[in-house]
N, C-alpha and C. Protein backbone atom coordinates (compact mmCIF):
# COMPACT_ATOMS: atom_id res chain seq x y z
N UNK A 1 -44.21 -19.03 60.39
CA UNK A 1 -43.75 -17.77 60.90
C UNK A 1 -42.33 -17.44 60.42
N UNK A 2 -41.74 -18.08 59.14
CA UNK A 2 -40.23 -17.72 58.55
C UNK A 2 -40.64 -16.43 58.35
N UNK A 3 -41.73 -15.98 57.60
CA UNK A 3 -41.33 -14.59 56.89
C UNK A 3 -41.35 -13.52 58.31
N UNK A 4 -41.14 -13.81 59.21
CA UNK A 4 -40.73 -12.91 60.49
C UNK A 4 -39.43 -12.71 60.51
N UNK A 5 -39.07 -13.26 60.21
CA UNK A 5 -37.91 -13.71 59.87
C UNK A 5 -36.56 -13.28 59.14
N UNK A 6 -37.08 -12.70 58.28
CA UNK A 6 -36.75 -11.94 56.97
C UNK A 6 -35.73 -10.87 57.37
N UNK A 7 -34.56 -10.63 56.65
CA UNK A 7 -33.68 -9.51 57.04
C UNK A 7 -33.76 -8.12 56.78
N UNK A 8 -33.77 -7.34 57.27
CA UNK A 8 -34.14 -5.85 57.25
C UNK A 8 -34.37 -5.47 55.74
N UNK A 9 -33.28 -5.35 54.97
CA UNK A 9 -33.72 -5.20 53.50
C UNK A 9 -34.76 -5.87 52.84
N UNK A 10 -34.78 -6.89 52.91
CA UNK A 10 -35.34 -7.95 52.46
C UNK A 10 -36.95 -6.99 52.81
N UNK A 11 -37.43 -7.02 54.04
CA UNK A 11 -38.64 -6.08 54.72
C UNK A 11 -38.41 -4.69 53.91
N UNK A 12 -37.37 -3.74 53.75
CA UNK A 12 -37.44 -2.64 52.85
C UNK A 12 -37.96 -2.80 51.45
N UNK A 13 -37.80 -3.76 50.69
CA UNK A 13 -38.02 -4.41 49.51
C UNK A 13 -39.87 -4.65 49.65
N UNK A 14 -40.05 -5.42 50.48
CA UNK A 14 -41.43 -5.94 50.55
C UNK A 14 -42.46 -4.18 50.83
N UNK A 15 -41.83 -3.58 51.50
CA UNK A 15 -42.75 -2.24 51.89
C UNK A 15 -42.71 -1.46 50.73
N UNK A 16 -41.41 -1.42 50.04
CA UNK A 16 -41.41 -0.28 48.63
C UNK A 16 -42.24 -1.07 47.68
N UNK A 17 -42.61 -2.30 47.29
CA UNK A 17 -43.22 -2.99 46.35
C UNK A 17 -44.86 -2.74 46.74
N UNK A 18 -45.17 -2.63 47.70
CA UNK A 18 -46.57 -2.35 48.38
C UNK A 18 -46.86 -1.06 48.33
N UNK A 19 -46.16 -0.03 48.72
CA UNK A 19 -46.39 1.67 48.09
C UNK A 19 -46.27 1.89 46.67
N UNK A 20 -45.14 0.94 45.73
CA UNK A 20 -45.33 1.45 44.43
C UNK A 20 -46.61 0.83 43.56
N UNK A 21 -47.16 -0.26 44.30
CA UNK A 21 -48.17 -1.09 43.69
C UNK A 21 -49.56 -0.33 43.75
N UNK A 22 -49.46 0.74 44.68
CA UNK A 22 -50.90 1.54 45.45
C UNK A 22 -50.90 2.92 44.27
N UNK A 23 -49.53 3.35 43.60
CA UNK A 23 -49.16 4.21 43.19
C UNK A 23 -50.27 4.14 41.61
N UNK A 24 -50.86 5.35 41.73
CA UNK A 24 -51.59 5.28 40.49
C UNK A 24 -51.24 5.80 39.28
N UNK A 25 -51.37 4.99 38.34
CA UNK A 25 -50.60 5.44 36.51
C UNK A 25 -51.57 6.40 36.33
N UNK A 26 -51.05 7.52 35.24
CA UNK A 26 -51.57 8.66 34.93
C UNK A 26 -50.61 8.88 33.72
N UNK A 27 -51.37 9.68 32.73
CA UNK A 27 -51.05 9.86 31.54
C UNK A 27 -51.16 11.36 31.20
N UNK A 28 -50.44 12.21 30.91
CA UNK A 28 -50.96 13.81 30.85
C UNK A 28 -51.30 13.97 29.34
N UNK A 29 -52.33 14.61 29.29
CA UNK A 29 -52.90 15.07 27.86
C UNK A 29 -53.77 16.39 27.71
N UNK A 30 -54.21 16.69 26.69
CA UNK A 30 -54.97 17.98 26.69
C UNK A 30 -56.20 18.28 25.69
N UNK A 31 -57.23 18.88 26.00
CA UNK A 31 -57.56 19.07 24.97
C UNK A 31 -57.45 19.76 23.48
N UNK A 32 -58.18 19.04 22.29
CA UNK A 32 -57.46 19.47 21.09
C UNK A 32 -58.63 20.25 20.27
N UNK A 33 -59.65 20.48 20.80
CA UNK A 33 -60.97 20.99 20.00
C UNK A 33 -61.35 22.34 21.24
N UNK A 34 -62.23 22.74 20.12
CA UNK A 34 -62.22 24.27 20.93
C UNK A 34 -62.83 24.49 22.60
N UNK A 35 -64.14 23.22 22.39
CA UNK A 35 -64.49 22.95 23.76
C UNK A 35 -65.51 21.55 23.47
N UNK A 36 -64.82 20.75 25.35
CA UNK A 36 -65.24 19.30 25.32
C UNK A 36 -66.22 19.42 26.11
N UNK A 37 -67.17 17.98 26.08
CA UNK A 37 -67.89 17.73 27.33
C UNK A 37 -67.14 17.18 28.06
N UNK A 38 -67.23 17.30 29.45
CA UNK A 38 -67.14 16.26 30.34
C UNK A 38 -67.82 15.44 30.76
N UNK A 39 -68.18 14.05 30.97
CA UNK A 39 -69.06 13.46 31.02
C UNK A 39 -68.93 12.40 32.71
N UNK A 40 -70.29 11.78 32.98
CA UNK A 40 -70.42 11.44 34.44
C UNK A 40 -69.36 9.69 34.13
N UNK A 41 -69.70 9.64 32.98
CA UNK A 41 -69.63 8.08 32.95
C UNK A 41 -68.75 8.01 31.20
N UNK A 42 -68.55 6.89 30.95
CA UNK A 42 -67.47 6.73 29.34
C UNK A 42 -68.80 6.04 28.53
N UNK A 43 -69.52 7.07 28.35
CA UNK A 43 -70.41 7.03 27.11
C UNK A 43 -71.42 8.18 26.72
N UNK A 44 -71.92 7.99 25.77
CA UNK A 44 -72.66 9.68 25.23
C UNK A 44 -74.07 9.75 26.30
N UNK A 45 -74.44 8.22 26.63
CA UNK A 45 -75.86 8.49 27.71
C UNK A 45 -75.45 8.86 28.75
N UNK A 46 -74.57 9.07 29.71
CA UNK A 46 -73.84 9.84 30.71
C UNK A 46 -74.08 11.51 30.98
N UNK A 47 -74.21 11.60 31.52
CA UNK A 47 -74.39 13.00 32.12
C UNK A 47 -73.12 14.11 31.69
N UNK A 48 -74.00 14.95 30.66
CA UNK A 48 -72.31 16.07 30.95
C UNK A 48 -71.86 16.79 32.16
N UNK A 49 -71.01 16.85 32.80
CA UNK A 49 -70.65 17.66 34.12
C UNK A 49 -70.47 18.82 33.88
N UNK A 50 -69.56 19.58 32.95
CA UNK A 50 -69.06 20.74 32.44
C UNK A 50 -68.19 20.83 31.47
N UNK A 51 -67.87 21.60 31.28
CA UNK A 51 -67.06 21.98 29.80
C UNK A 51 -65.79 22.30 29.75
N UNK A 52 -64.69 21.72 29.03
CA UNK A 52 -63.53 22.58 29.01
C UNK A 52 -62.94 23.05 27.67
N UNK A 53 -62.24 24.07 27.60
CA UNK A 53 -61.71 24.37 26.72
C UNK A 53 -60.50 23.92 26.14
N UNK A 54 -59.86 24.45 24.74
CA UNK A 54 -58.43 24.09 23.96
C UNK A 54 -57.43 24.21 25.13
N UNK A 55 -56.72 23.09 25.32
CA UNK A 55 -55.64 23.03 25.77
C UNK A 55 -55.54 22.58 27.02
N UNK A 56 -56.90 22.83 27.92
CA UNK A 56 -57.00 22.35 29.31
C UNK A 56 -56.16 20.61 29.40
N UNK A 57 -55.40 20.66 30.60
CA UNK A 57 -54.93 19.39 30.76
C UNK A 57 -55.69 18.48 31.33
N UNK A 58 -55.03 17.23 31.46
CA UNK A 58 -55.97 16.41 32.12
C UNK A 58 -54.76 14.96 32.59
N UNK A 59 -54.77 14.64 33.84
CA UNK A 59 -53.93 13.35 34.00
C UNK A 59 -55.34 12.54 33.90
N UNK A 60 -54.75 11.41 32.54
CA UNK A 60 -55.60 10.33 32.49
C UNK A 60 -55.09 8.94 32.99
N UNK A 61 -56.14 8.29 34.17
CA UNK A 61 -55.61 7.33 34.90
C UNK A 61 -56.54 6.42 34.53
N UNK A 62 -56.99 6.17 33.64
CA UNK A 62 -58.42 4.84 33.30
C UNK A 62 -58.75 5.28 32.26
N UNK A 63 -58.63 4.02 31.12
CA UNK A 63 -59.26 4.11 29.90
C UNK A 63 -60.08 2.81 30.29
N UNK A 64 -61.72 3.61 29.11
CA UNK A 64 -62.36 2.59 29.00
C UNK A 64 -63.15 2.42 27.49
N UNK A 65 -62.49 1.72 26.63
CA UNK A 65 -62.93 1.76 25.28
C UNK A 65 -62.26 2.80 24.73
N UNK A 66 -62.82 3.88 24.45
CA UNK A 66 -62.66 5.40 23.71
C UNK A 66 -62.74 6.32 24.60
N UNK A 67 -62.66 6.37 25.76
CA UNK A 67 -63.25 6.89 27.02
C UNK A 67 -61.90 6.80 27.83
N UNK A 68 -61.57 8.04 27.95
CA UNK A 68 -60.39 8.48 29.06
C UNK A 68 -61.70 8.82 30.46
N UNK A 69 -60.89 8.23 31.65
CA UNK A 69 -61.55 9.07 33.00
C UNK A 69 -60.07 9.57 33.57
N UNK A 70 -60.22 10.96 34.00
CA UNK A 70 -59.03 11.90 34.33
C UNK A 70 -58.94 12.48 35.14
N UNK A 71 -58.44 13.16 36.38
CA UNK A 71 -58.90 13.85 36.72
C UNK A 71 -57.79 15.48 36.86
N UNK A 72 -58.35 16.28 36.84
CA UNK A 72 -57.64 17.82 36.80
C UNK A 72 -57.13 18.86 37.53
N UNK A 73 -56.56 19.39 37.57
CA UNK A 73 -55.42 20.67 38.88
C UNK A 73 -56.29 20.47 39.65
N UNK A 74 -57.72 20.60 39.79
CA UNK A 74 -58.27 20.92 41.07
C UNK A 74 -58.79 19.98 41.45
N UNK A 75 -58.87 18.59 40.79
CA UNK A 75 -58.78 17.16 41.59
C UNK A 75 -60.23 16.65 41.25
N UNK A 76 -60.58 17.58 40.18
CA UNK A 76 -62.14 17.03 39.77
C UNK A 76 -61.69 16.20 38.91
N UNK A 77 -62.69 15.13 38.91
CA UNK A 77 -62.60 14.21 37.75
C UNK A 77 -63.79 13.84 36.63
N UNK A 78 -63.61 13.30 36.07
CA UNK A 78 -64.75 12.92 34.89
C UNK A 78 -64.26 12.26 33.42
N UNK A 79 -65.57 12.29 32.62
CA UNK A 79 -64.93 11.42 31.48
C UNK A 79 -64.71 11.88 30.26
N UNK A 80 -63.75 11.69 29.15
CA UNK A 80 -63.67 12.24 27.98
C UNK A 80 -63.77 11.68 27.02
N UNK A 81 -63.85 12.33 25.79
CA UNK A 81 -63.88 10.70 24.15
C UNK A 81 -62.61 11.29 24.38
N UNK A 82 -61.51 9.94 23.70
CA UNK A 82 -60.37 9.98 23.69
C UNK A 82 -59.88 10.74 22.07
N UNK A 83 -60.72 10.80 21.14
CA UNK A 83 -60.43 11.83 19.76
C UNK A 83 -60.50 13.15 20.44
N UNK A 84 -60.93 13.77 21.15
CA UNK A 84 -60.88 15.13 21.89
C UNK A 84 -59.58 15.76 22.41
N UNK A 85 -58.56 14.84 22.85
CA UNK A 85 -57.79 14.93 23.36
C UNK A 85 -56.40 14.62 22.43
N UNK A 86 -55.61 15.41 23.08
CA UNK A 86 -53.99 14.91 22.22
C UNK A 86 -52.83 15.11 23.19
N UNK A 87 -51.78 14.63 22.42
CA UNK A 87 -50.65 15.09 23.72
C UNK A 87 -49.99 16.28 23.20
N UNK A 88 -50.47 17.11 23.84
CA UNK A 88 -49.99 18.50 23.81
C UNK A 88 -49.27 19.24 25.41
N UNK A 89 -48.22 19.30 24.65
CA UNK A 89 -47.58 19.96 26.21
C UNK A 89 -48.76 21.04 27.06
N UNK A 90 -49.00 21.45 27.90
CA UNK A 90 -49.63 22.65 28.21
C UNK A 90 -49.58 22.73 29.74
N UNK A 91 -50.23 24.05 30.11
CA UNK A 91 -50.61 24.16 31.47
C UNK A 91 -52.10 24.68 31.72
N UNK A 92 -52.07 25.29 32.68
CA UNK A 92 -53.39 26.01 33.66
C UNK A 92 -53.06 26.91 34.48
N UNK A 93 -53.26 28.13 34.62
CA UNK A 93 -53.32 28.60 35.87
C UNK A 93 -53.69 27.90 36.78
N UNK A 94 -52.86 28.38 37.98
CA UNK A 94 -53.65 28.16 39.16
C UNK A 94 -53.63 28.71 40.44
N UNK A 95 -53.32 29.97 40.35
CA UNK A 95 -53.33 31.52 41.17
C UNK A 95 -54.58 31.99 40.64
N UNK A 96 -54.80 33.28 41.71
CA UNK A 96 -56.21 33.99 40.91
C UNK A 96 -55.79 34.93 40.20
N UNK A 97 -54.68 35.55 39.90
CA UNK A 97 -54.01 36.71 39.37
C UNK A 97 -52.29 36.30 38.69
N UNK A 98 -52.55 36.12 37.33
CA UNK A 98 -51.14 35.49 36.58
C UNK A 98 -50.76 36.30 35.92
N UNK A 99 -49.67 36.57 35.81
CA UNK A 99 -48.83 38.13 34.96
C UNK A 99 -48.29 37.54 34.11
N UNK A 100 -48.75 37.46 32.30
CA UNK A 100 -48.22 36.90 31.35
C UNK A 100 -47.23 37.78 31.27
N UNK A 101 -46.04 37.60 30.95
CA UNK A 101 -44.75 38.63 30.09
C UNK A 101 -43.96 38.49 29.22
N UNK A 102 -43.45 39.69 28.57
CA UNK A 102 -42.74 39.60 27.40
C UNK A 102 -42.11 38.93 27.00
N UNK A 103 -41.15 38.43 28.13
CA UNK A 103 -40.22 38.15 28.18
C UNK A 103 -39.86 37.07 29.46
N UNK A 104 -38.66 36.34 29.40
CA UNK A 104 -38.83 35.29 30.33
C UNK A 104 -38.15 35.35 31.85
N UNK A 105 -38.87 36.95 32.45
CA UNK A 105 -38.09 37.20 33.70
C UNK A 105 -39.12 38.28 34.10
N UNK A 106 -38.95 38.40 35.47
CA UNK A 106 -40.10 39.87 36.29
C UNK A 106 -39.36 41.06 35.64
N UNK A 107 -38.53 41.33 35.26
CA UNK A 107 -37.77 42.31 34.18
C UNK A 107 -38.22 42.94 32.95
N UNK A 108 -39.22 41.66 32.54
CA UNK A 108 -39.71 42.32 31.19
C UNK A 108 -41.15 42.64 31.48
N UNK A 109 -41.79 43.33 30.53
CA UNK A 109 -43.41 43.91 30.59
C UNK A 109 -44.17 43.09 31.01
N UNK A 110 -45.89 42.78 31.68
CA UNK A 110 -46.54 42.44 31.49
C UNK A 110 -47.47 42.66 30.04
N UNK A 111 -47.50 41.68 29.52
CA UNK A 111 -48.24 41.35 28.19
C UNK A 111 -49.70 41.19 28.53
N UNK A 112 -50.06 40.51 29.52
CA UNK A 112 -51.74 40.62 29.73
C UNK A 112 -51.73 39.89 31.15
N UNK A 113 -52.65 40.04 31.68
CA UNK A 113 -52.88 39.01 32.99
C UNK A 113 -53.94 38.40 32.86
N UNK A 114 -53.73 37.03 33.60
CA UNK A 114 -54.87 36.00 33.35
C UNK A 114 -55.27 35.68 34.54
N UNK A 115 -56.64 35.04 34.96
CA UNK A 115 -57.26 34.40 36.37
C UNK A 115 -57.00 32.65 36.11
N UNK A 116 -57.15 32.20 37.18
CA UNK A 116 -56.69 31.12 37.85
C UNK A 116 -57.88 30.44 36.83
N UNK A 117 -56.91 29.27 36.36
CA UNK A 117 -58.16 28.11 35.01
C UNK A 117 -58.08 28.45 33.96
N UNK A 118 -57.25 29.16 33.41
CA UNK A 118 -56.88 29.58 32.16
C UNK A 118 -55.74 28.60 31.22
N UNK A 119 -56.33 27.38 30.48
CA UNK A 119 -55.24 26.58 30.01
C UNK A 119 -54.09 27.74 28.66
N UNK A 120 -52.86 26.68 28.88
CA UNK A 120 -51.98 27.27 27.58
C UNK A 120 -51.60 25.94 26.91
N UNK A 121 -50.92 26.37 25.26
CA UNK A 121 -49.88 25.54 25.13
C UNK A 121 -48.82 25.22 25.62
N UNK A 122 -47.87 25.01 25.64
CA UNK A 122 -46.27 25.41 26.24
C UNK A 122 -45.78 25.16 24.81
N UNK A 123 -45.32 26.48 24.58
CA UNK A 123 -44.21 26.11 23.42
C UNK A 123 -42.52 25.81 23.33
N UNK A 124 -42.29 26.48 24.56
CA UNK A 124 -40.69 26.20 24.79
C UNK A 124 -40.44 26.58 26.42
N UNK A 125 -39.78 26.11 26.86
CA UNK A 125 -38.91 26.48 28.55
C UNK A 125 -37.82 26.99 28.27
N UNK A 126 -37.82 28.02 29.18
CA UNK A 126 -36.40 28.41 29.98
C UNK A 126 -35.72 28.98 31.34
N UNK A 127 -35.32 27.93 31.80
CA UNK A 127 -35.54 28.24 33.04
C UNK A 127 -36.57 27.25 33.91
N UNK A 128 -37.28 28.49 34.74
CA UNK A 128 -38.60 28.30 35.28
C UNK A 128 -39.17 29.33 34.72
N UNK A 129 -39.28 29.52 33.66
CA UNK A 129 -40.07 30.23 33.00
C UNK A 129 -40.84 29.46 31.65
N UNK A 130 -42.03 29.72 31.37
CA UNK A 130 -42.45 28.72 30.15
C UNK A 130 -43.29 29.93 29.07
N UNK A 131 -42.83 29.68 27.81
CA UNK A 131 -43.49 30.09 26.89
C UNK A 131 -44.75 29.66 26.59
N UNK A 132 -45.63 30.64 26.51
CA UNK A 132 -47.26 29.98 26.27
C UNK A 132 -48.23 30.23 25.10
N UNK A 133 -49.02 29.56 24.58
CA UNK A 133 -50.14 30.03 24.02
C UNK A 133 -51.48 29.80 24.20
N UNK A 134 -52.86 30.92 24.21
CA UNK A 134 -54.00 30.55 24.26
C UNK A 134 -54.91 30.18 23.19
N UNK A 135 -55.22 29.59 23.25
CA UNK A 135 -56.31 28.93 22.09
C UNK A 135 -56.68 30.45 21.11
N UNK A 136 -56.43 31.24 21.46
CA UNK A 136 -57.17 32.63 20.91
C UNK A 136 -55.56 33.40 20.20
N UNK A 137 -54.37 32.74 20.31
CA UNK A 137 -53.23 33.42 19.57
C UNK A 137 -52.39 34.08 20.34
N UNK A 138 -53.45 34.66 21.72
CA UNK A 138 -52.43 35.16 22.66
C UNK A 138 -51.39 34.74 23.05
N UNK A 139 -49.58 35.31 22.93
CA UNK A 139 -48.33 34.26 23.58
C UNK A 139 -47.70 35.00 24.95
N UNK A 140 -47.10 34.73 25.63
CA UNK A 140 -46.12 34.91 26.72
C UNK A 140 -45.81 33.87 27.36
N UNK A 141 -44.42 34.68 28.71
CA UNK A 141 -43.91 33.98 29.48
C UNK A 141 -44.79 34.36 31.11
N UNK A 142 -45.05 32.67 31.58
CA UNK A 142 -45.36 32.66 32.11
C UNK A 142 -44.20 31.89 33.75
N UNK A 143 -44.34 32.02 34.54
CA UNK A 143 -43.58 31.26 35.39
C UNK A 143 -43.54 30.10 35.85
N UNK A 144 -43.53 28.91 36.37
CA UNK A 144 -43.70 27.83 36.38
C UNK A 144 -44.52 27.70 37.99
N UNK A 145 -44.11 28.51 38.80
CA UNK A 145 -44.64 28.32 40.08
C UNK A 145 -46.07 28.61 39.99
N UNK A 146 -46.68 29.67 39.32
CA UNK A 146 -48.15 29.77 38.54
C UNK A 146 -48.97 28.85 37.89
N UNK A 147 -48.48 27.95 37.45
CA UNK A 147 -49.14 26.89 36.87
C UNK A 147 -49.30 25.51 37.45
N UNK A 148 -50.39 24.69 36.48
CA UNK A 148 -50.15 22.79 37.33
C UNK A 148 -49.96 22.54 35.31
């Protein structure tokens, strides 16, 4: 019964090592081809789930072989070939109504509006504002509170 024992820090030490140990690694990446499968399992006999397009992100927390499992803004998960993917800065909507603009402030025009699941590149920040592109050439500023 020593480790009862133990001096207050000493117990702070032991509790932060037990929350950071629970803490799960994740890797952010995106897709690099025009559109992926998603798959049930990390191989081609696996079930496709659905599809995503250029640029969609993905935190990858488990590799297996060639096989990223990830899961995405809205907490779905599934599996990818890891050639599909690259590290490309990007985002997603994730409002139902996003006001791309000219420019990097509510000051300048709307350039187009997008719905919620719409991946970008990110080409540059400023601010809380982020420069974007869609797989299709379209660019603007988008805001940061709009996106994951």
């Amino acid at each position: 019964m020593q480790f009862l024992k133990m001096k207050p820090y000493a117990w702070m030490i032991v509790i932060l090592l037990l929350l950071f140990s629970s803490v799960a690694w994740a890797e952010r990446w995106a897709v690099a081809v025009s559109v992926a499968n998603v798959r049930s399992g990390p191989g081609k006999n696996y079930d496709i789930l659905w599809e995503i397009e250029k640029y969609h992100p993905l935190n990858v927390f488990k590799k297996s072989g060639q096989w990223y499992h990830f899961r995405d803004f809205e907490g779905d998960e599934g599996w990818i070939y890891k050639s599909l993917v690259r590290n490309i800065p990007s985002i997603i909507t994730k409002k139902e109504k996003c006001n791309i603009r000219s420019g990097p402030g509510t000051g300048f025009s709307i350039a187009f509006t997008v719905e919620e699941g719409v991946p970008f590149k990110v080409i540059k920040r400023k601010k809380s504002w982020i420069y974007i592109q869609h797989a299709d050439g379209d660019k603007g500023w988008i805001h940061e509170s709009l996106v994951w």
